[in-house]
Protein backbone atom coordinates (compact mmCIF):
# COMPACT_ATOMS: atom_id res chain seq x y z
CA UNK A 1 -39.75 -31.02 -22.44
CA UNK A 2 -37.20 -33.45 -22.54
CA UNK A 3 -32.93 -32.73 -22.97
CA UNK A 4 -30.19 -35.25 -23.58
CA UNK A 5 -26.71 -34.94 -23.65
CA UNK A 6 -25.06 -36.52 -26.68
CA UNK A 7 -21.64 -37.93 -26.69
CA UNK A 8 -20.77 -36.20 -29.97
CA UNK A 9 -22.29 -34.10 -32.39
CA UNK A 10 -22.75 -36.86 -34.80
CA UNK A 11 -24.59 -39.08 -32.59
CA UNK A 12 -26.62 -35.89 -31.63
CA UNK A 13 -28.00 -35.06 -34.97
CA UNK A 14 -28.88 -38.76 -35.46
CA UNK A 15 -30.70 -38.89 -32.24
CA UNK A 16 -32.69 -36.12 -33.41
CA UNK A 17 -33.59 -37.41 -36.61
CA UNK A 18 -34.96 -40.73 -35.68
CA UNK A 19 -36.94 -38.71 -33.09
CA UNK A 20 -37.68 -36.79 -36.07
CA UNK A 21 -38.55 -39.75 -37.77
CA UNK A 22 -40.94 -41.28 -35.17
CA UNK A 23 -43.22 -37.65 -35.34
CA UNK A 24 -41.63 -35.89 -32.17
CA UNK A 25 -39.78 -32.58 -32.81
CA UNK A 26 -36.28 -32.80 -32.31
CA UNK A 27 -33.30 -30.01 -32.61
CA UNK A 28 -29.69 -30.74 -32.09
CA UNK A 29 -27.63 -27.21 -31.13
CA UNK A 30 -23.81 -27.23 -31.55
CA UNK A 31 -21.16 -25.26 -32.65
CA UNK A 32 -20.39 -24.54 -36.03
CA UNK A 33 -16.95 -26.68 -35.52
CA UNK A 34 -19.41 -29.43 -34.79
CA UNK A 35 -21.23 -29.71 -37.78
CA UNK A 36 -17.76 -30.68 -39.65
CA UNK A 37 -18.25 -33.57 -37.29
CA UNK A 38 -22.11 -34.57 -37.81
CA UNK A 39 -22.12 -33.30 -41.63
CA UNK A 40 -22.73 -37.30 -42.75
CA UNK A 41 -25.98 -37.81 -40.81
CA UNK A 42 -26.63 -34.06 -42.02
CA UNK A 43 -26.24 -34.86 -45.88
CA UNK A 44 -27.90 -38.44 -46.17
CA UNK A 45 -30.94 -36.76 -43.80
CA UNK A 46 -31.55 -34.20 -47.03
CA UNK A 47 -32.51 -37.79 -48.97
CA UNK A 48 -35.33 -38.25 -46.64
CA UNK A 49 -37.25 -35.58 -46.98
CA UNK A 50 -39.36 -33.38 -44.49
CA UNK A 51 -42.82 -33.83 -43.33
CA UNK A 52 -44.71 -31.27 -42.23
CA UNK A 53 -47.73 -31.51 -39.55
């Protein structure tokens, strides 16, 4: 297991995603005030579509 702390919860999310991306599963836990904050990252991830193993 591997944690990181994120700076924001914008950069968190994106972190996630390209680990996502690369076939490692990711998950990015904030507050609900946060995801105000990482909602762009959020919406343009719903264009990529999920993969499932």
């Amino acid at each position: 297991m591997y944690a990181e702390w994120a700076p924001n919860e914008k950069v968190a999310v994106e972190v996630a995603l390209g680990a996502s991306m690369a076939g490692a599963r990711a998950l990015a836990v904030m507050k609900h005030v946060g995801v105000n904050v990482a909602a762009d990252p959020i919406f343009t991830a719903s264009y990529t579509g999920v993969r499932e193993i």
